[in-house]
Protein backbone atom coordinates (compact mmCIF):
# COMPACT_ATOMS: atom_id res chain seq x y z
CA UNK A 1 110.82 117.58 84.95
CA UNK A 2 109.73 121.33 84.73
CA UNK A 3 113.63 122.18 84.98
CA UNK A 4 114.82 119.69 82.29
CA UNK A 5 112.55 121.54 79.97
CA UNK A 6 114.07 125.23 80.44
CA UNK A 7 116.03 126.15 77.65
CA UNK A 8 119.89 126.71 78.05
CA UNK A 9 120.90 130.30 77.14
CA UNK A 10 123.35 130.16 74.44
CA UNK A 11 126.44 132.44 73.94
CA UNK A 12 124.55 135.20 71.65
CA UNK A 13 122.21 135.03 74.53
CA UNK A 14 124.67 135.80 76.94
CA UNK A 15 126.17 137.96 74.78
CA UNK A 16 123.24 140.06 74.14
CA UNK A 17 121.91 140.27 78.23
CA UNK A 18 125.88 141.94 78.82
CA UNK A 19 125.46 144.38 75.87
CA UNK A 20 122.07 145.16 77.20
CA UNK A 21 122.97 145.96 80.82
CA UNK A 22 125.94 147.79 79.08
CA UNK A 23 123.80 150.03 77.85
CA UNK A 24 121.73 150.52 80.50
CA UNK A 25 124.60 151.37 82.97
CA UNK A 26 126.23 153.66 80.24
CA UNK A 27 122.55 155.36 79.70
CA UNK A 28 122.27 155.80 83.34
CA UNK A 29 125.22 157.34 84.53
CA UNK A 30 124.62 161.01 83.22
CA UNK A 31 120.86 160.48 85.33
CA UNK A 32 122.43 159.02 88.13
CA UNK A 33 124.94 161.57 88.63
CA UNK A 34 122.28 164.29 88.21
CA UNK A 35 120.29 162.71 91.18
CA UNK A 36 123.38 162.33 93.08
CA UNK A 37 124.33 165.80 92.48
CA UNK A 38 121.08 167.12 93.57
CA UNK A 39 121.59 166.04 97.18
CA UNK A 40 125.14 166.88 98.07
CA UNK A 41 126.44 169.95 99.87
CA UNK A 42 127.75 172.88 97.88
CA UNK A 43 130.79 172.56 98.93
CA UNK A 44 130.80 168.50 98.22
CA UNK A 45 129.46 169.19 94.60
CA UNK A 46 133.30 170.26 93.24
CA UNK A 47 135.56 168.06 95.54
CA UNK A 48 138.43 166.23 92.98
CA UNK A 49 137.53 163.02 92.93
CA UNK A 50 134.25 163.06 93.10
CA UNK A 51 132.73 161.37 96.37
CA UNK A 52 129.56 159.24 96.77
CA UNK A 53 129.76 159.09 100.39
CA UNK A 54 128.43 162.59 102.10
CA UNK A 55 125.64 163.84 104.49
CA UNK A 56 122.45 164.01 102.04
CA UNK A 57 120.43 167.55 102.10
CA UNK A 58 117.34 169.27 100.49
CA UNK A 59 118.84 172.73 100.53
CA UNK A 60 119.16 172.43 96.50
CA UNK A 61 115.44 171.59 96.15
CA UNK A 62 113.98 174.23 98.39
CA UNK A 63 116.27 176.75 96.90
CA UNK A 64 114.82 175.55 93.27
CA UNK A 65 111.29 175.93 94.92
CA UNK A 66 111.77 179.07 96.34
CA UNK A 67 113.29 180.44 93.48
CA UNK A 68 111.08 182.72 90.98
CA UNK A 69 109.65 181.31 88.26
CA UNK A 70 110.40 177.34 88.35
CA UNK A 71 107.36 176.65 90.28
CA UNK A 72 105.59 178.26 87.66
CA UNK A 73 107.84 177.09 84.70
CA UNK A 74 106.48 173.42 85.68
CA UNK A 75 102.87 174.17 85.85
CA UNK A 76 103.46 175.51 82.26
CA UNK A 77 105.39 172.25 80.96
CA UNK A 78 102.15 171.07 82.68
CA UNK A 79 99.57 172.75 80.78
CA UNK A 80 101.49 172.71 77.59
CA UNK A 81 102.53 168.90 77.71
CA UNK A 82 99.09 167.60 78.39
CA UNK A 83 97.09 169.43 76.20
CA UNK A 84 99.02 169.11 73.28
CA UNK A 85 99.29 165.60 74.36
CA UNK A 86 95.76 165.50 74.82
CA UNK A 87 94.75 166.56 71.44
CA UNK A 88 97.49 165.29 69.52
CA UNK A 89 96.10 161.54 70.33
CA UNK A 90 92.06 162.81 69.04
CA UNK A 91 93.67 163.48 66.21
CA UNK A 92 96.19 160.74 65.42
CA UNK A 93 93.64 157.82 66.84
CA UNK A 94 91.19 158.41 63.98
CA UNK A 95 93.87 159.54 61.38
CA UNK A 96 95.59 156.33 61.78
CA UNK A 97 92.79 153.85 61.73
CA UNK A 98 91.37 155.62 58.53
CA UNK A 99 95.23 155.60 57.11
CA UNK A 100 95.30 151.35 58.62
CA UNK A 101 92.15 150.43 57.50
CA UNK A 102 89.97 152.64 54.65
CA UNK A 103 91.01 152.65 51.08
CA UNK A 104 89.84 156.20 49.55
CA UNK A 105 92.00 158.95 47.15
CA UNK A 106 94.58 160.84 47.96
CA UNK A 107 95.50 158.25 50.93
CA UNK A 108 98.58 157.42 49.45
CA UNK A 109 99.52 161.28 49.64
CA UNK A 110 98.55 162.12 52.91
CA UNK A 111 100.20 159.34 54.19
CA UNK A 112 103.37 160.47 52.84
CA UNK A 113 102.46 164.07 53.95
CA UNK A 114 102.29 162.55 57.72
CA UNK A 115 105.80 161.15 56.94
CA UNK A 116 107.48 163.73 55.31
CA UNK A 117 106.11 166.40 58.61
CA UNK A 118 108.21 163.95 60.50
CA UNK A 119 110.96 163.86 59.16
CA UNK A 120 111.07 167.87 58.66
CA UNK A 121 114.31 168.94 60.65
CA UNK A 122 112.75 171.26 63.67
CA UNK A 123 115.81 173.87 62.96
CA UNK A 124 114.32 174.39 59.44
CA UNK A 125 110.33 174.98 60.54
CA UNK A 126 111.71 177.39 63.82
CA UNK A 127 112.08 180.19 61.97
CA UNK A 128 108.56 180.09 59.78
CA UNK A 129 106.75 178.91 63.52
CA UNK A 130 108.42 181.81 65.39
CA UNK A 131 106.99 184.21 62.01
CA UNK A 132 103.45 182.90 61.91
CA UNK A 133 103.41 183.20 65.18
CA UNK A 134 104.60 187.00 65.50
CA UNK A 135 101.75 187.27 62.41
CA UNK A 136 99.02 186.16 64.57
CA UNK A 137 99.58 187.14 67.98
CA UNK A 138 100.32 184.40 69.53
CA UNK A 139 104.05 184.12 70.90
CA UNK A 140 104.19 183.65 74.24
CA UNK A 141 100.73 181.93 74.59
CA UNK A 142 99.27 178.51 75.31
CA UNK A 143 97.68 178.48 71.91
CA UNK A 144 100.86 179.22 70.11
CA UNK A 145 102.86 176.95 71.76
CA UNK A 146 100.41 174.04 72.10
CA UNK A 147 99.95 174.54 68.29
CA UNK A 148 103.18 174.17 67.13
CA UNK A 149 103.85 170.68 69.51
CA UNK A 150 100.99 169.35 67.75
CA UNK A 151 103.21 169.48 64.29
CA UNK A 152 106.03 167.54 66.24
CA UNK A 153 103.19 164.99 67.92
CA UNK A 154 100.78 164.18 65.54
CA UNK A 155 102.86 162.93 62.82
CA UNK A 156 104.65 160.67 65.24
CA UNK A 157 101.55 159.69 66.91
CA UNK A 158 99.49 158.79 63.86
CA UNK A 159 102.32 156.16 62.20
CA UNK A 160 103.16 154.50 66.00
CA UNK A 161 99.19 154.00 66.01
CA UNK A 162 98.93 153.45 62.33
CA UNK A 163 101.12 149.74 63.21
CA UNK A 164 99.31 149.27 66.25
CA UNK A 165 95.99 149.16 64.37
CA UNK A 166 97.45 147.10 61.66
CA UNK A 167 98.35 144.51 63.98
CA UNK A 168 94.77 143.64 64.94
CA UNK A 169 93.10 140.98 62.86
CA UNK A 170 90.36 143.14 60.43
CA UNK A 171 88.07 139.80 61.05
CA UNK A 172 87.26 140.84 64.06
CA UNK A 173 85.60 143.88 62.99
CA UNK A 174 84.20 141.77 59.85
CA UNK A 175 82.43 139.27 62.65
CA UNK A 176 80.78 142.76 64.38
CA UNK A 177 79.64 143.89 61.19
CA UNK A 178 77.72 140.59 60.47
CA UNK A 179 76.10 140.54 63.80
CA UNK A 180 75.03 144.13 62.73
CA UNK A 181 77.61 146.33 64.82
CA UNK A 182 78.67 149.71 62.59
CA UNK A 183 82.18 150.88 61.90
CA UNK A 184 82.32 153.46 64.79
CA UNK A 185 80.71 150.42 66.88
CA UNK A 186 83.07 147.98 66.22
CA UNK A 187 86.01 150.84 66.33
CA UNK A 188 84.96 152.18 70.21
CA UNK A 189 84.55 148.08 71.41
CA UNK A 190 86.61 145.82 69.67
CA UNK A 191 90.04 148.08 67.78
CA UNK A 192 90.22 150.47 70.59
CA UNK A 193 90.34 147.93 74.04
CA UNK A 194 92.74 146.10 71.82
CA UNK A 195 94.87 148.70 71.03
CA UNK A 196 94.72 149.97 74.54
CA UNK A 197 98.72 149.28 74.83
CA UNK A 198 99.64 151.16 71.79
CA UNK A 199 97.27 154.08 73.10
CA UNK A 200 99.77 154.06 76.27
CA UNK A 201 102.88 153.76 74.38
CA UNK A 202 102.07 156.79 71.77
CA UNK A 203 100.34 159.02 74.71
CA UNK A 204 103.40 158.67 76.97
CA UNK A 205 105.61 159.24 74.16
CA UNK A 206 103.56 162.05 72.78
CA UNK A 207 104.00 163.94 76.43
CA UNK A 208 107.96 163.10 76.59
CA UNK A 209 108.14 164.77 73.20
CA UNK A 210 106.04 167.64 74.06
CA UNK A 211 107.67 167.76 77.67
CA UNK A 212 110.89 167.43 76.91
CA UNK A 213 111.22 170.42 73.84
CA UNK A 214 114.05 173.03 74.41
CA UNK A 215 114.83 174.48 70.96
CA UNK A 216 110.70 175.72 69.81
CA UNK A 217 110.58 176.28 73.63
CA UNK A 218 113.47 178.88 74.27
CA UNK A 219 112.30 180.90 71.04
CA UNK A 220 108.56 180.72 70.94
CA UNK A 221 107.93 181.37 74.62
CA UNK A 222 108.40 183.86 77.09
CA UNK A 223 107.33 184.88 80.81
CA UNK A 224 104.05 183.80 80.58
CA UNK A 225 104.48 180.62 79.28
CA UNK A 226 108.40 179.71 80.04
CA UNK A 227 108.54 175.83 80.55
CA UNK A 228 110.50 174.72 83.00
CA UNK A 229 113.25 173.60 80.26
CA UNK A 230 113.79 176.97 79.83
CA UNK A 231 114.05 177.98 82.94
CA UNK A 232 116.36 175.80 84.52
CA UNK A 233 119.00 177.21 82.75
CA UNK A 234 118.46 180.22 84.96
CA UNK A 235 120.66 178.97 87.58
CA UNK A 236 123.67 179.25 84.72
CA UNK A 237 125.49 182.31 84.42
CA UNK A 238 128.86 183.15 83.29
CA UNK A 239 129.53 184.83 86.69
CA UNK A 240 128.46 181.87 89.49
CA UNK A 241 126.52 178.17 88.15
CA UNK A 242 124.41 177.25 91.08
CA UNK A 243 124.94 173.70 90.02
CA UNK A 244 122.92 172.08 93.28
CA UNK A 245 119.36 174.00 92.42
CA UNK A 246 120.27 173.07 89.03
CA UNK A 247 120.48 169.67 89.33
CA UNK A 248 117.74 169.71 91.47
CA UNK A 249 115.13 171.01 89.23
CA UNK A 250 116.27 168.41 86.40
CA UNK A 251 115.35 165.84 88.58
CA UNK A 252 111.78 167.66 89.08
CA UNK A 253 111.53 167.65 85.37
CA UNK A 254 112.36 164.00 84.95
CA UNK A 255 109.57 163.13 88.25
CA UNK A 256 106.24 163.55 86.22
CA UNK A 257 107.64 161.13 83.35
CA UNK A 258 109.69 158.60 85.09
CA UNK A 259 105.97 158.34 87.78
CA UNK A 260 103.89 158.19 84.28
CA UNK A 261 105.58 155.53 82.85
CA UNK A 262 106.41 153.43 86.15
CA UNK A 263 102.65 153.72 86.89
CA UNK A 264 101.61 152.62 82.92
CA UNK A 265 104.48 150.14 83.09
CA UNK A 266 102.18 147.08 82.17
CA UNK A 267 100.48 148.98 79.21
CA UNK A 268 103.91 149.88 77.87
CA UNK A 269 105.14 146.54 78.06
CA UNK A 270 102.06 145.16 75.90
CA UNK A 271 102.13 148.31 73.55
CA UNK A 272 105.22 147.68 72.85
CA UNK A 273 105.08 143.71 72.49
CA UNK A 274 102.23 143.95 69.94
CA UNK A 275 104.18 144.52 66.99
CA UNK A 276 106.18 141.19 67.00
CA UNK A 277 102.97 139.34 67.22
CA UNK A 278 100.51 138.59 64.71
CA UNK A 279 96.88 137.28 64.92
């Protein structure tokens, strides 16, 4: 009876599963030949055709590991990544429940001033970052750097939470009010466990952003703060590319947020679920 009631998948169905998994396998293959890459023999990486049968080695990783600077380049991604992470959601979780759910002056225009920081093209503010910067000190330094990621996380932080917050039902916080519960009260035990999913969501996407930066990266840092973006391109040269260490370290770089957001998988999935569903 149970099997009677399953509904049949219908052509745009099918349709849409194929153009999914299309574009899965299409997104994959430039990540799957990186990982590939990483574990071949130098002298397997160039053969013509490529082969994906060959005798697996770690040669490329400990030669990334051993090599000066990368270990260090990822413990400054590190640093960088989570505490501009870390203070771009204090920020953007009170910003955007004050933008969701008070009505006060001059709302309207910071709103739009949140909107129009994210669409500014990161090209255009380089050049005034990199001066204000030089101005005060502060190039090649956790501070400067940490600084300028919060311009590219906040913004996109505060309007992914700003929906998240107007998804929940205001009555709820209405009932906590009557039974004599304040605004911060009802914020910290009813909005935020509800919103716990879209706290995921914007946090793990706040770190990607933050984690994965090349351009402010590659002008505003330097030896003392190098992220391991940067520095992977040290195994490039015009003379020799040590593709193998190369590849290796890319697939370092991609372990922290691939384990992140296999481990918050469940949280994602809900985050990203509560905008198609109302009440």
């Amino acid at each position: 009876m149970l099997y009677g009631t399953r509904r049949r998948m219908s052509a745009g169905d099918i349709a849409t599963y194929i153009l999914l998994l299309l574009a899965v396998f299409i997104w994959s293959i430039p990540v799957l030949w990186v990982l590939i890459t990483s574990f071949k023999p130098r002298n397997v990486i160039f053969t013509n055709p490529p082969t994906l049968f060959f005798l697996p080695t770690l040669d490329h990783y400990v030669t990334a590991l051993r090599t000066s600077g990368i270990v260090e380049s990822i413990w400054h991604s590190l640093i960088i990544s989570v505490a501009s992470t870390a203070m771009a959601m204090l920020i953007a979780i009170p910003a955007a429940y004050s933008f969701a759910r008070l009505r006060f002056r001059g709302r309207g225009a910071l709103t739009f001033y949140t909107l129009l920081m994210q669409m500014a093209p990161p090209m255009g503010l380089l050049i005034p970052f990199y001066y204000a910067l030089s101005e005060l000190k502060l190039l090649d330094s956790y501070t400067g750097l940490i600084s300028i990621y919060l311009t590219i996380t906040v913004p996109f932080s505060v309007w992914l939470m700003m929906t998240y917050f107007m998804e929940i039902p205001v009555e709820l916080e209405e009932a906590a009010a009557v039974d004599g519960a304040s605004r911060f009260t009802a914020f910290v035990r009813i909005v935020m466990p509800l919103a716990r999913g879209g706290i995921a969501v914007t946090t793990i996407f706040a770190f990607i952003n933050a984690w994965n930066d090349f351009l402010y990266a590659v002008v505003l840092s330097g030896p003392k703060t190098q992220p391991a973006t940067v520095a992977i391109f040290s195994f490039l040269a015009a003379e020799e590319s040590r593709w193998g260490p190369f590849t290796a370290t890319g697939v370092m770089i991609m372990g922290p947020v691939v384990c992140i957001a296999l481990l918050a998988q469940r949280h994602i999935v809900h985050g990203l679920s509560m905008g198609g569903i109302k009440g």
